[in-house]
PDB file of N, CA and C in Angstrom:
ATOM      1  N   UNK A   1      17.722 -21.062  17.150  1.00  0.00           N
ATOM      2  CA  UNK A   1      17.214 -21.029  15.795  1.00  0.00           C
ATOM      3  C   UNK A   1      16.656 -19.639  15.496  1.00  0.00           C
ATOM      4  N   UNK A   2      16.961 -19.440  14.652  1.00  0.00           N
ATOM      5  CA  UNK A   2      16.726 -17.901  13.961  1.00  0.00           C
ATOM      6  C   UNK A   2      15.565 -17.846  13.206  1.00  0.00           C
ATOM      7  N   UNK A   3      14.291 -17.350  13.232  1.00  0.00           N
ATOM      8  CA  UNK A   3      13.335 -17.373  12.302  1.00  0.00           C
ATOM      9  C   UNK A   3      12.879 -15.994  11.744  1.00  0.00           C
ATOM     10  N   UNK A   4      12.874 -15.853  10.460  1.00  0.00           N
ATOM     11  CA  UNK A   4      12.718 -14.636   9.720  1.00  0.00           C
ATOM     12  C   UNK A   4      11.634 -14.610   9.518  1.00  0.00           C
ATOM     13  N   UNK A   5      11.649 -13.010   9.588  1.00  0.00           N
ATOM     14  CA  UNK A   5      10.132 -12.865   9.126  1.00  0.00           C
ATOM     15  C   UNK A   5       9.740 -12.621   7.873  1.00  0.00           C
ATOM     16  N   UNK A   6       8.398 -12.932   7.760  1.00  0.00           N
ATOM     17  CA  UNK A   6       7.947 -12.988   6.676  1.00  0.00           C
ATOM     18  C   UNK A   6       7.723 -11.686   5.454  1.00  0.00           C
ATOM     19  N   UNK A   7       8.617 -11.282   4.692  1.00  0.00           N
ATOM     20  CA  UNK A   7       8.620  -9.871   4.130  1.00  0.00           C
ATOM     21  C   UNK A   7       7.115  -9.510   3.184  1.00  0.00           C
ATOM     22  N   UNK A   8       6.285  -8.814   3.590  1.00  0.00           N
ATOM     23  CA  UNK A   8       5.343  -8.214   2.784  1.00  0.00           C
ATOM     24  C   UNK A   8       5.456  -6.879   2.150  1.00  0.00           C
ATOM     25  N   UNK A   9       4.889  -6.584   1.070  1.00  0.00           N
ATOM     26  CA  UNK A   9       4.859  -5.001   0.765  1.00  0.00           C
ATOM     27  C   UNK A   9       3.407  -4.453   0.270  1.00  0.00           C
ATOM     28  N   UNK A  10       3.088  -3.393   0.944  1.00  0.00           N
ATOM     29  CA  UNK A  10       1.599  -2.657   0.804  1.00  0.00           C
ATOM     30  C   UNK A  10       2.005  -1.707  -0.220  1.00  0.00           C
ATOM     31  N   UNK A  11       0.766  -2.186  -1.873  1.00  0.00           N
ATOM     32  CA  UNK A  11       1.111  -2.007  -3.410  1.00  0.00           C
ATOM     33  C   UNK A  11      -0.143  -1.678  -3.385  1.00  0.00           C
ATOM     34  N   UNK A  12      -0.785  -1.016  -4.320  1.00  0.00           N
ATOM     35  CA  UNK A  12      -1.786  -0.864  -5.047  1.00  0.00           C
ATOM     36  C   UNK A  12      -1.811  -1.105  -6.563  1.00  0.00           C
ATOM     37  N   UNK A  13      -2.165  -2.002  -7.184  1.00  0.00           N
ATOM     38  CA  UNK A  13      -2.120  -2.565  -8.532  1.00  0.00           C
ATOM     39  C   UNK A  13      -3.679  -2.923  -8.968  1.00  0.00           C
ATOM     40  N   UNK A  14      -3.884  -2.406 -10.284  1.00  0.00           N
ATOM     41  CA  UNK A  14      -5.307  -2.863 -10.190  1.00  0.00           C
ATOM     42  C   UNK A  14      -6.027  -4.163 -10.321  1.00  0.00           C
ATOM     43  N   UNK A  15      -7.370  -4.303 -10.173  1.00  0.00           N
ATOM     44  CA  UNK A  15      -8.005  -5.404  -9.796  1.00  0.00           C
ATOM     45  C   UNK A  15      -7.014  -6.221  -8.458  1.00  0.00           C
ATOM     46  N   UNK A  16      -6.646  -6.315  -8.029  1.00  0.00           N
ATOM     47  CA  UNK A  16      -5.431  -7.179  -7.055  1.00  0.00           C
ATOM     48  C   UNK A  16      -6.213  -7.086  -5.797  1.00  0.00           C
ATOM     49  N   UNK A  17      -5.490  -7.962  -4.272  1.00  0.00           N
ATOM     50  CA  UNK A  17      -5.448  -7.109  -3.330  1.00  0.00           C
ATOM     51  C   UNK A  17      -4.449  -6.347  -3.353  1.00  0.00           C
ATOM     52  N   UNK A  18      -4.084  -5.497  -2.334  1.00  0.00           N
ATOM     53  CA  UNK A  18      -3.105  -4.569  -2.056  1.00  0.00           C
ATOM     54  C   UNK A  18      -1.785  -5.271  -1.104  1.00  0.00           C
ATOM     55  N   UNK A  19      -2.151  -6.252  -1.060  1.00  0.00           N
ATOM     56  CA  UNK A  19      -0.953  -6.939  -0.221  1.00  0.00           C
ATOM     57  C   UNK A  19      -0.005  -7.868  -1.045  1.00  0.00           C
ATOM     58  N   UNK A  20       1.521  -7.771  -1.090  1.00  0.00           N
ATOM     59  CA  UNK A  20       2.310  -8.484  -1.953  1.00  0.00           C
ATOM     60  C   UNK A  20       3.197  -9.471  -0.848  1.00  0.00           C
ATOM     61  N   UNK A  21       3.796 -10.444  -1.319  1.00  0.00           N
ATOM     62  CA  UNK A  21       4.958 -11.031  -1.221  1.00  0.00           C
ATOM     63  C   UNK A  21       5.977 -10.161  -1.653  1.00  0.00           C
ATOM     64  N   UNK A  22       7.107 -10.331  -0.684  1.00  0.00           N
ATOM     65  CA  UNK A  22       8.340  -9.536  -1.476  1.00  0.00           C
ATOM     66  C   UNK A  22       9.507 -10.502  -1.990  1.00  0.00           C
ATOM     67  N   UNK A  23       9.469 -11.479  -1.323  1.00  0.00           N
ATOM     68  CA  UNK A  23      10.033 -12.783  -1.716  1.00  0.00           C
ATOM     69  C   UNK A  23       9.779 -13.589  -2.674  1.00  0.00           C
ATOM     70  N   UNK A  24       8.322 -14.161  -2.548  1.00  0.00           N
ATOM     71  CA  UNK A  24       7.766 -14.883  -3.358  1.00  0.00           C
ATOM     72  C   UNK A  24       6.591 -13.908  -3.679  1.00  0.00           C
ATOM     73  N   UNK A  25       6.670 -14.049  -5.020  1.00  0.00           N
ATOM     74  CA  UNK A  25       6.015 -12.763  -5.692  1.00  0.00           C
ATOM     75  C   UNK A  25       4.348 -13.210  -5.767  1.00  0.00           C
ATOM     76  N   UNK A  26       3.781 -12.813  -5.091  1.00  0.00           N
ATOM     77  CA  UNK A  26       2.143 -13.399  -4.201  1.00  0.00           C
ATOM     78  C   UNK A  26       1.081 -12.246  -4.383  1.00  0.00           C
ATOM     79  N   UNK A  27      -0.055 -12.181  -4.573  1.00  0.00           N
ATOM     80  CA  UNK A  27      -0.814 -12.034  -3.794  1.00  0.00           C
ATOM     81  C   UNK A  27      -1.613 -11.636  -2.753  1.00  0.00           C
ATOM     82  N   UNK A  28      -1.398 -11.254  -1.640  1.00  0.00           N
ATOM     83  CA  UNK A  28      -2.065 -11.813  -0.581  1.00  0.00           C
ATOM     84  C   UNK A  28      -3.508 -11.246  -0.204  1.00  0.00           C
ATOM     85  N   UNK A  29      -4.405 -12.175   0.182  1.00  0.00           N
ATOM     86  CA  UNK A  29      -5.558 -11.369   0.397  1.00  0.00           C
ATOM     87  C   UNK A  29      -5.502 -10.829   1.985  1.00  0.00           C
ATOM     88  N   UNK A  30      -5.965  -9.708   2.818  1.00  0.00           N
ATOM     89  CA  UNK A  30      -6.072  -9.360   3.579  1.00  0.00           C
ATOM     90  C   UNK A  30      -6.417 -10.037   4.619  1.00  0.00           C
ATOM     91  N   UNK A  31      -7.793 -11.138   4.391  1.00  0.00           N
ATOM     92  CA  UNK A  31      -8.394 -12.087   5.494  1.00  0.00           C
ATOM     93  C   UNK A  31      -7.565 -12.894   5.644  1.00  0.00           C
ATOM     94  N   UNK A  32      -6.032 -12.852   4.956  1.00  0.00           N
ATOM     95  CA  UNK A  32      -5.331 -14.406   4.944  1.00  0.00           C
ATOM     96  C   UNK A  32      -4.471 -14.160   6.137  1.00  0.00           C
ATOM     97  N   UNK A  33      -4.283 -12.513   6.560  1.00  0.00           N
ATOM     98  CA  UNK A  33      -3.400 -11.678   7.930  1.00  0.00           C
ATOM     99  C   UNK A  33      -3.687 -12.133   9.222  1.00  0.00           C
ATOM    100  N   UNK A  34      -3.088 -12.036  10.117  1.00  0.00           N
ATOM    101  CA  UNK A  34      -3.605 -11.516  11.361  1.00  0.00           C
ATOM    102  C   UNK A  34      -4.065  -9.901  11.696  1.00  0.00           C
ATOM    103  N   UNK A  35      -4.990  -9.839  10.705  1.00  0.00           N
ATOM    104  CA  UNK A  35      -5.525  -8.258  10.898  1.00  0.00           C
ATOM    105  C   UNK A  35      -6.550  -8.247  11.807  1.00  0.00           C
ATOM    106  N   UNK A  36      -7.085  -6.760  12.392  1.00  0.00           N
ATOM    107  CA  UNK A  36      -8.307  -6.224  12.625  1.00  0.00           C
ATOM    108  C   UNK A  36      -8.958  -6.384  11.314  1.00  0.00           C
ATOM    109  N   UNK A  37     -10.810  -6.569  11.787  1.00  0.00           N
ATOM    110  CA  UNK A  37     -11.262  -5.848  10.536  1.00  0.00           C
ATOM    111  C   UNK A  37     -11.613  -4.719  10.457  1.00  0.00           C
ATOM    112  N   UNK A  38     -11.374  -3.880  10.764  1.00  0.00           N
ATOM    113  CA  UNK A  38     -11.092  -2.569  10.802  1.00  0.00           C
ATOM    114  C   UNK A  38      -9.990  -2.105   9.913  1.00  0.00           C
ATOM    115  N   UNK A  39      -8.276  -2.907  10.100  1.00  0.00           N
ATOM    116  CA  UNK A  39      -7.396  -2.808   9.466  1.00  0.00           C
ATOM    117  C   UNK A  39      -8.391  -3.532   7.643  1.00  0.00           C
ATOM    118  N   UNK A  40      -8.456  -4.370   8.177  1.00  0.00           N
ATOM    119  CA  UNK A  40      -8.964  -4.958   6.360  1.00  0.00           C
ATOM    120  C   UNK A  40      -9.825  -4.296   5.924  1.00  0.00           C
ATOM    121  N   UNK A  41     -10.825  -3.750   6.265  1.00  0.00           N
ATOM    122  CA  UNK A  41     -11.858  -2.616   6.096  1.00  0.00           C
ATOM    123  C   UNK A  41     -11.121  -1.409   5.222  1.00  0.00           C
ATOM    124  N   UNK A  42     -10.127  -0.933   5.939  1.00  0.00           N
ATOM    125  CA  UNK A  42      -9.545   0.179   5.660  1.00  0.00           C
ATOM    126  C   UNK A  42      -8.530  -0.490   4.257  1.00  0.00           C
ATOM    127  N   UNK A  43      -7.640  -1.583   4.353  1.00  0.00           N
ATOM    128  CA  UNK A  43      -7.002  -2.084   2.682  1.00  0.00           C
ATOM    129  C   UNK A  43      -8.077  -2.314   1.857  1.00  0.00           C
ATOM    130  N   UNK A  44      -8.892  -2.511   1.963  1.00  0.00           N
ATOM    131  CA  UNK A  44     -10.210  -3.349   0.964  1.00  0.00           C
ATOM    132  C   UNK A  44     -10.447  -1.564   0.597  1.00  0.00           C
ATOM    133  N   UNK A  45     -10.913  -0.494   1.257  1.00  0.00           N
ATOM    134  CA  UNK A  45     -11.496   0.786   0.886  1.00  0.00           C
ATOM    135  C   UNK A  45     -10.599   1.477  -0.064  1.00  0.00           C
ATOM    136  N   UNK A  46      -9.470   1.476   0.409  1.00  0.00           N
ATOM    137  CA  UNK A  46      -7.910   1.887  -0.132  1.00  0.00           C
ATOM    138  C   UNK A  46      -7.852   1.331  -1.694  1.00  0.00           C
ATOM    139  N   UNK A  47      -7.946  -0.414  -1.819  1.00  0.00           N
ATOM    140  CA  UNK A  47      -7.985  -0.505  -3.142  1.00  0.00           C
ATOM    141  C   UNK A  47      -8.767  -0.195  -3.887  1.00  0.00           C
ATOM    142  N   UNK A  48     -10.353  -0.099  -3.150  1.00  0.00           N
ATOM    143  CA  UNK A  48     -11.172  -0.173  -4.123  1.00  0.00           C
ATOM    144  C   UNK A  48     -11.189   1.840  -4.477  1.00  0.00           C
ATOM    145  N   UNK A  49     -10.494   2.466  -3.454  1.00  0.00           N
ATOM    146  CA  UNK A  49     -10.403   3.660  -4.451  1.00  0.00           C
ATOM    147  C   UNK A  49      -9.167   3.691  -5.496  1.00  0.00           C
ATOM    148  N   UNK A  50      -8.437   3.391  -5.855  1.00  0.00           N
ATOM    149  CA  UNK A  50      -7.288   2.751  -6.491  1.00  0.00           C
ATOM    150  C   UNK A  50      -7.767   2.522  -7.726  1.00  0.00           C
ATOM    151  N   UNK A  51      -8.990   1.234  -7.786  1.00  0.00           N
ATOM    152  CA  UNK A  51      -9.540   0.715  -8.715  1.00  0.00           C
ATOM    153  C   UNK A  51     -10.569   1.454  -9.536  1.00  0.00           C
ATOM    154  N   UNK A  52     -10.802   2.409  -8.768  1.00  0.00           N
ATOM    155  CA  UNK A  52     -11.673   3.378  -9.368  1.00  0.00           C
ATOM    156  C   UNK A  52     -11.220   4.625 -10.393  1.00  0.00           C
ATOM    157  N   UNK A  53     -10.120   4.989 -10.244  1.00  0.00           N
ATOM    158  CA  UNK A  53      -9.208   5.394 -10.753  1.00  0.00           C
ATOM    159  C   UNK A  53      -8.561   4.630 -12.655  1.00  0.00           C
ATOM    160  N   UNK A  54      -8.914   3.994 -12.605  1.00  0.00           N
ATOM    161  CA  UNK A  54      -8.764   2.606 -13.882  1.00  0.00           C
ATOM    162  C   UNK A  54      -9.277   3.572 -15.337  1.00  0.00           C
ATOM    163  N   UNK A  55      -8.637   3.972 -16.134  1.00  0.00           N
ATOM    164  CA  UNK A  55      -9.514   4.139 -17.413  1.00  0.00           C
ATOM    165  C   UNK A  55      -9.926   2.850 -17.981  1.00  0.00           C
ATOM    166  N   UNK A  56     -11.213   2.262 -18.007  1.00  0.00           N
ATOM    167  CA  UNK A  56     -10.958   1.561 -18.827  1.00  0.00           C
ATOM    168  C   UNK A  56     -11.301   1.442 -20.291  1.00  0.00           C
ATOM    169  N   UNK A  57     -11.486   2.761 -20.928  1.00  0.00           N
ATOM    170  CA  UNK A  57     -11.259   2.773 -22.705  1.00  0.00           C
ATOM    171  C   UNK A  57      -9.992   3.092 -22.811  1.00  0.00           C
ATOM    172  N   UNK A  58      -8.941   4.015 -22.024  1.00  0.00           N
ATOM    173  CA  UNK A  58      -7.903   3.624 -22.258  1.00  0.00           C
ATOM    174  C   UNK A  58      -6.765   3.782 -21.374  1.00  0.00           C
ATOM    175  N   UNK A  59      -5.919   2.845 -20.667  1.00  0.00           N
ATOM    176  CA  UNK A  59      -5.635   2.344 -19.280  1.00  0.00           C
ATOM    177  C   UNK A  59      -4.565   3.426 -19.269  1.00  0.00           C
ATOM    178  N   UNK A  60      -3.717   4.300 -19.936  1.00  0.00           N
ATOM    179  CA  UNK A  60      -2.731   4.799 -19.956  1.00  0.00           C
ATOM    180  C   UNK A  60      -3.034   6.411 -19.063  1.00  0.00           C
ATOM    181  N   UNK A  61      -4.581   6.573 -19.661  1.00  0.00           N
ATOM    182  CA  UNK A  61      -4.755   7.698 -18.964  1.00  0.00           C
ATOM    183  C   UNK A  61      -5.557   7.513 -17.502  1.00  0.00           C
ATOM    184  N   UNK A  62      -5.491   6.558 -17.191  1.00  0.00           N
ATOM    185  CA  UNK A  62      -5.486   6.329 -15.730  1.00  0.00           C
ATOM    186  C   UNK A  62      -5.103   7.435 -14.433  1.00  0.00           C
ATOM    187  N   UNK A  63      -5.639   8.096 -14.105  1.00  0.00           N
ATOM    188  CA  UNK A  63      -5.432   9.224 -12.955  1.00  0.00           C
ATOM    189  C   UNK A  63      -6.256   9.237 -11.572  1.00  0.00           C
ATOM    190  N   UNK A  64      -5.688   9.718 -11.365  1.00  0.00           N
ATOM    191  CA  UNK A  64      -6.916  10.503  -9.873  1.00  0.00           C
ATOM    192  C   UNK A  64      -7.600  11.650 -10.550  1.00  0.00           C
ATOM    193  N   UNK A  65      -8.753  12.225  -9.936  1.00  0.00           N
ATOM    194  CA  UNK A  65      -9.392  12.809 -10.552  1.00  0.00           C
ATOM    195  C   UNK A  65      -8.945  14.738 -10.126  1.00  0.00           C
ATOM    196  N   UNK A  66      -8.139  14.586  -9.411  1.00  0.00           N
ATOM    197  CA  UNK A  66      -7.284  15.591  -9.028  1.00  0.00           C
ATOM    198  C   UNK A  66      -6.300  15.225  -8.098  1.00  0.00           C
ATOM    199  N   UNK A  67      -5.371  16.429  -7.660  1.00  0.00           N
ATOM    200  CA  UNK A  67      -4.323  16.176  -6.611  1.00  0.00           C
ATOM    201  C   UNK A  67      -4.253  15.985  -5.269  1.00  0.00           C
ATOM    202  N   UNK A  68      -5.474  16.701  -4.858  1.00  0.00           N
ATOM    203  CA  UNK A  68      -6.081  16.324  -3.535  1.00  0.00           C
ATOM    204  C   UNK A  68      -6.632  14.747  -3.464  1.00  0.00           C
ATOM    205  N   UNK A  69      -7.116  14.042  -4.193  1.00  0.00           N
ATOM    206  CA  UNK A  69      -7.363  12.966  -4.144  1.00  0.00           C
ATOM    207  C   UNK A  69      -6.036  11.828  -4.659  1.00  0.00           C
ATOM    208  N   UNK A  70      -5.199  12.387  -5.254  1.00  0.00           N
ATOM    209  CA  UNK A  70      -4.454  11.228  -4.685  1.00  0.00           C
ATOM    210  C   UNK A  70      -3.385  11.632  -3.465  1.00  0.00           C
ATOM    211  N   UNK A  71      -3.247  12.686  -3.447  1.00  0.00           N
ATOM    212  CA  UNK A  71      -2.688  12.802  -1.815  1.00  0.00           C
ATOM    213  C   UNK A  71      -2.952  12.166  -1.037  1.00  0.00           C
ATOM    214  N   UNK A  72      -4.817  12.189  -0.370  1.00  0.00           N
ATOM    215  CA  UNK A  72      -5.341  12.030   0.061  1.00  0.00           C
ATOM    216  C   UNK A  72      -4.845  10.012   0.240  1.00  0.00           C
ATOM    217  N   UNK A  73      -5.005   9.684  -0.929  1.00  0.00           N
ATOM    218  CA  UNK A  73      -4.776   7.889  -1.355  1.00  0.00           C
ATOM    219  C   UNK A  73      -3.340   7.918  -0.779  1.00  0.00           C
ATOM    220  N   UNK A  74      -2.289   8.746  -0.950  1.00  0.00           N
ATOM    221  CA  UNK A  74      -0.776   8.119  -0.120  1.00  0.00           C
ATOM    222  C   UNK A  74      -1.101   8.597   0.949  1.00  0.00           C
ATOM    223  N   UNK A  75      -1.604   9.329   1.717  1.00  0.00           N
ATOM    224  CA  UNK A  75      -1.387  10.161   2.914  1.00  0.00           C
ATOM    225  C   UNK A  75      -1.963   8.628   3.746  1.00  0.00           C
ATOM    226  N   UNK A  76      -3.393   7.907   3.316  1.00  0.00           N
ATOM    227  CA  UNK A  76      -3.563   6.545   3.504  1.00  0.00           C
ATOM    228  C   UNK A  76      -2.921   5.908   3.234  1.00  0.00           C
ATOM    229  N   UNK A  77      -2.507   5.528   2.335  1.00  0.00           N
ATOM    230  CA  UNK A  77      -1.450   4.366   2.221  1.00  0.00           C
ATOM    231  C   UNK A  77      -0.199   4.514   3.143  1.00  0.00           C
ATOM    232  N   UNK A  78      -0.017   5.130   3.638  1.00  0.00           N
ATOM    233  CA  UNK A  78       1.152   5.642   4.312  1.00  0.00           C
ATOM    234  C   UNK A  78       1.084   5.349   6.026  1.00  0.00           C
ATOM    235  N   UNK A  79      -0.650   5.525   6.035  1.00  0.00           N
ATOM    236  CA  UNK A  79      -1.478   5.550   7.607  1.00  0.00           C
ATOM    237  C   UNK A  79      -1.781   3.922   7.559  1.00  0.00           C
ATOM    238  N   UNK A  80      -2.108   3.477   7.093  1.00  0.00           N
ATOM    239  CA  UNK A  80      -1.730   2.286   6.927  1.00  0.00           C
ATOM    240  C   UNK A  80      -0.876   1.159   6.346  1.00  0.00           C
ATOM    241  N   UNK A  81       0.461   1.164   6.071  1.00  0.00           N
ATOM    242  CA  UNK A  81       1.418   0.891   6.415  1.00  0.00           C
ATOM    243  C   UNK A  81       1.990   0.585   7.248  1.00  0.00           C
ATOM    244  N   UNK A  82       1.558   2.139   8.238  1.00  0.00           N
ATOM    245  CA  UNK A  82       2.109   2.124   9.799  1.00  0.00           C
ATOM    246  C   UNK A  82       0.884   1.462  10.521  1.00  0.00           C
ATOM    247  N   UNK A  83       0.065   1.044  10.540  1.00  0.00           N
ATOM    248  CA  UNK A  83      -0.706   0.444  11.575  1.00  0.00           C
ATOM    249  C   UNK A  83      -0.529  -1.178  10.829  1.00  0.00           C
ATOM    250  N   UNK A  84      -0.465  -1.408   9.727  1.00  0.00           N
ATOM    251  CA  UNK A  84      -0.125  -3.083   9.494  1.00  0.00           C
ATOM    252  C   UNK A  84       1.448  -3.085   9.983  1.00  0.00           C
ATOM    253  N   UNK A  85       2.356  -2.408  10.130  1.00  0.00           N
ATOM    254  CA  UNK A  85       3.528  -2.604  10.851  1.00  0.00           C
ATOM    255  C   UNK A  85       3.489  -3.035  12.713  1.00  0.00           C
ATOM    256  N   UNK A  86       2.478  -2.293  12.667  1.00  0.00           N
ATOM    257  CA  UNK A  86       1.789  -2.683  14.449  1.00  0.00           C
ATOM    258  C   UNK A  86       1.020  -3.924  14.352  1.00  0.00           C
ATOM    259  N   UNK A  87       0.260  -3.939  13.252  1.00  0.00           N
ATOM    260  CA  UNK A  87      -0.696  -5.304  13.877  1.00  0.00           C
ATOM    261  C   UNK A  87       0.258  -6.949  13.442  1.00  0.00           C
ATOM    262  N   UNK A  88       1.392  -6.704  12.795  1.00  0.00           N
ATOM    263  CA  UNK A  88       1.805  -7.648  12.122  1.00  0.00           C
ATOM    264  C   UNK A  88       3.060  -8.243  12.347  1.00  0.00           C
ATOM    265  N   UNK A  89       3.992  -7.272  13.433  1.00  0.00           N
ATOM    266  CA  UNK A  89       5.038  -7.531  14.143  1.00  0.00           C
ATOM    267  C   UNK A  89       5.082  -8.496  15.319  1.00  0.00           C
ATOM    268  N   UNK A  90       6.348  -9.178  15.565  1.00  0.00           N
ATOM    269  CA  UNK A  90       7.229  -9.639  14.867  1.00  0.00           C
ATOM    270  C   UNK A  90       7.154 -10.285  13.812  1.00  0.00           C
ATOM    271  N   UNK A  91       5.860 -11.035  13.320  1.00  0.00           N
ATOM    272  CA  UNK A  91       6.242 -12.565  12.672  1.00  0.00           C
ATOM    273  C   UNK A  91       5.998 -11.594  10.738  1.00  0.00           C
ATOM    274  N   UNK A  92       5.867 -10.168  10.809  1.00  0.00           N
ATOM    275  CA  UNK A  92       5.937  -9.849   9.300  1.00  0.00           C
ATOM    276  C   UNK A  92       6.991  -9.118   9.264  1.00  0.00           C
ATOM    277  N   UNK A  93       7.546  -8.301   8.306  1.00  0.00           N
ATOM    278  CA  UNK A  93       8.247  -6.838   7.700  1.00  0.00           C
ATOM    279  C   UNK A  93       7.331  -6.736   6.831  1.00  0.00           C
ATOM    280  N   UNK A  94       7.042  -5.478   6.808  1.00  0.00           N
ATOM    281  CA  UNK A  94       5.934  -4.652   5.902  1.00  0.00           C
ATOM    282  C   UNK A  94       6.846  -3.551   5.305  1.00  0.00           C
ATOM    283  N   UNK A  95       6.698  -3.769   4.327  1.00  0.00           N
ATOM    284  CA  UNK A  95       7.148  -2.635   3.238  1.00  0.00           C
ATOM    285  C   UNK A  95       6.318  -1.833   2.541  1.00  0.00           C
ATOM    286  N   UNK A  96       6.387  -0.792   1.746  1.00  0.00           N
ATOM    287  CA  UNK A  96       5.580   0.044   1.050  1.00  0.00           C
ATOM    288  C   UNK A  96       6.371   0.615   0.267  1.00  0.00           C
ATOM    289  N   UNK A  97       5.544   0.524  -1.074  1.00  0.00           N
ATOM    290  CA  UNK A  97       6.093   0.546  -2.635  1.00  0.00           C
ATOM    291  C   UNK A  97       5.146   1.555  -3.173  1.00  0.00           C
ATOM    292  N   UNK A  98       5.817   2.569  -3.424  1.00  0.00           N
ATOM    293  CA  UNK A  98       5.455   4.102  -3.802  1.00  0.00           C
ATOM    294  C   UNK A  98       5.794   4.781  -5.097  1.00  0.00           C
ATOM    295  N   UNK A  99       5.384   4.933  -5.802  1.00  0.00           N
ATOM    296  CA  UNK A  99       6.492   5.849  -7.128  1.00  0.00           C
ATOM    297  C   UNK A  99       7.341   5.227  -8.051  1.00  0.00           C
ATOM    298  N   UNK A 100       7.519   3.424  -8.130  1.00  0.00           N
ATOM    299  CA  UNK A 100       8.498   2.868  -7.918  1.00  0.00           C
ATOM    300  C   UNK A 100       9.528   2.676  -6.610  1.00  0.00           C
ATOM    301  N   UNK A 101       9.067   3.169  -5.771  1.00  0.00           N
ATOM    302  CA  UNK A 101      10.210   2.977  -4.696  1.00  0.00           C
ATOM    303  C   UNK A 101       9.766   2.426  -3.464  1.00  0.00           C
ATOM    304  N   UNK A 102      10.671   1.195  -3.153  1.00  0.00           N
ATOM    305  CA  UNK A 102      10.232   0.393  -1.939  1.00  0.00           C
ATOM    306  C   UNK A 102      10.576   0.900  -0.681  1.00  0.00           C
ATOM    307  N   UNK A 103      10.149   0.893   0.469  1.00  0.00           N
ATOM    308  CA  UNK A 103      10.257   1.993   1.523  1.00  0.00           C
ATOM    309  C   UNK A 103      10.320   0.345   2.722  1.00  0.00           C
ATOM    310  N   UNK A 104      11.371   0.563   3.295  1.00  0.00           N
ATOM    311  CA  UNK A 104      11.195  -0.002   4.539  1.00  0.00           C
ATOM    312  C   UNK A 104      11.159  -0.045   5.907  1.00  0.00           C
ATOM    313  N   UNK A 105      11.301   1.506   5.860  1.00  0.00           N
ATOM    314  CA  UNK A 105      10.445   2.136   7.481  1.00  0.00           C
ATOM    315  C   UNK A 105       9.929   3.478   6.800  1.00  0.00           C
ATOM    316  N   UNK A 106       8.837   3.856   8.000  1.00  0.00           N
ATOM    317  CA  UNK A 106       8.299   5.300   7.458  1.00  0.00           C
ATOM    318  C   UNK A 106       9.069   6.262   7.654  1.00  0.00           C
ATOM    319  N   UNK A 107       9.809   6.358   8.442  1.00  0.00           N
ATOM    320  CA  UNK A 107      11.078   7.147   8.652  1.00  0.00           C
ATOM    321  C   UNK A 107      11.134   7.552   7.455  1.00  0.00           C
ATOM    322  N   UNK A 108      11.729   7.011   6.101  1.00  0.00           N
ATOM    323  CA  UNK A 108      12.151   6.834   5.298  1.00  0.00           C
ATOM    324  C   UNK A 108      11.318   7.898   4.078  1.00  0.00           C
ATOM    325  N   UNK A 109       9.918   7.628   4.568  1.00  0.00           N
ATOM    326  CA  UNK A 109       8.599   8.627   3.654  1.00  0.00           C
ATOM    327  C   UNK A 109       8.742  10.130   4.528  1.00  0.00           C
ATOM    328  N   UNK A 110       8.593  11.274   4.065  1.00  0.00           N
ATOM    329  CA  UNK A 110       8.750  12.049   4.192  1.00  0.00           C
ATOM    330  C   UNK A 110       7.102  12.959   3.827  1.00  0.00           C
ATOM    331  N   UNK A 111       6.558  13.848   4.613  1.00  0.00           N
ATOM    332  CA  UNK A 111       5.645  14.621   3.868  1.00  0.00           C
ATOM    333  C   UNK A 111       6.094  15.275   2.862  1.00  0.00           C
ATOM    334  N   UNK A 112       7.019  16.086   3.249  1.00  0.00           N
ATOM    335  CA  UNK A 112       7.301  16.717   2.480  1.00  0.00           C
ATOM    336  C   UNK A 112       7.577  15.669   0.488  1.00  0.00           C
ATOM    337  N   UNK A 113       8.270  14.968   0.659  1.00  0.00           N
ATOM    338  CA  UNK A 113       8.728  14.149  -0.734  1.00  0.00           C
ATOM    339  C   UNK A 113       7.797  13.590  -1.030  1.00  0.00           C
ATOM    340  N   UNK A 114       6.852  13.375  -0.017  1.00  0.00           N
ATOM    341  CA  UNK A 114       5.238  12.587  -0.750  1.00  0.00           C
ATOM    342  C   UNK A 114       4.617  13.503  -1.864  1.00  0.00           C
ATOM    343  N   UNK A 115       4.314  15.135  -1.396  1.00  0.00           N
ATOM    344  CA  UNK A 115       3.965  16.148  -1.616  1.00  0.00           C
ATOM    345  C   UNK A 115       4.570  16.125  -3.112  1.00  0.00           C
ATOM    346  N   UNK A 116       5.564  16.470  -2.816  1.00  0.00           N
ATOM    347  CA  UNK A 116       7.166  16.928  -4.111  1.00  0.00           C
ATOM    348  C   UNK A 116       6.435  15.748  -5.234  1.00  0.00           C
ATOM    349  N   UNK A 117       6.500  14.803  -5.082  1.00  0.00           N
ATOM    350  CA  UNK A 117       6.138  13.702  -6.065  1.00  0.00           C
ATOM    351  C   UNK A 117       5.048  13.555  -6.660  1.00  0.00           C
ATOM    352  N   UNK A 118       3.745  14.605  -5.838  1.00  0.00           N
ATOM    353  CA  UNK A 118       2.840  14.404  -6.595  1.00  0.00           C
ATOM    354  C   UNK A 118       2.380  15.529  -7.677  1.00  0.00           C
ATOM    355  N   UNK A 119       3.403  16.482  -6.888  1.00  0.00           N
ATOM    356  CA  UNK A 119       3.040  18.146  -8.012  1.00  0.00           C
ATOM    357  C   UNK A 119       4.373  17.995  -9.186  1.00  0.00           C
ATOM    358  N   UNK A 120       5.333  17.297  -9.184  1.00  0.00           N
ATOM    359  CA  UNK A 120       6.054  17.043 -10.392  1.00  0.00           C
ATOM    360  C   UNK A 120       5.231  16.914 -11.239  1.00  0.00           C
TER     361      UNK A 120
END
């Protein structure tokens, strides 16, 4: 018997957690993982700088407050990715959704194109 694993993707969306379904379009809260809390420590910090970021008089101009700081937010998102790929294997696939674009190994993220994407 063949059992698949369960596909997740690490998103940042506001108010949310940072953890999605990729299948069934979910949710997920962090304590619901087999994480460290250390690992959840670090998604919970991640969103809540994310969330901080929020205009809220008017949501469009929504930014980081410079380029070093959101670097800084993928260069994390990126560092953790790869450690929920360690704590969560076999029974997950962890993905990461960037720019619009879903990434399914880090292989795949590049410094360099992280960089490129944020000075466009």
């Amino acid at each position: 018997m063949i059992v698949m694993a369960i596909r997740i993707k690490l998103w940042a969306d506001y108010g949310s957690y940072p953890l999605w379904g990729v299948d069934e379009i979910d949710n997920i809260a962090p304590e619901e993982l087999p994480l460290s809390q250390a690992t959840i420590q670090r998604l919970n910090a991640w969103q809540d700088t994310y969330d901080k970021t929020l205009n809220q008089d008017y949501p469009p101009l929504s930014d980081f407050p410079n380029q070093q700081a959101e670097m800084d937010f993928k260069q994390e998102g990126i560092s953790l990715w790869k450690q929920l790929c360690l704590e969560l294997a076999p029974d997950y696939e962890v993905f990461y959704q960037n720019e619009g674009q879903l990434f399914r190994h880090p292989k795949e993220i590049t410094k360099k194109s992280t960089v490129q994407k944020i000075t466009v």
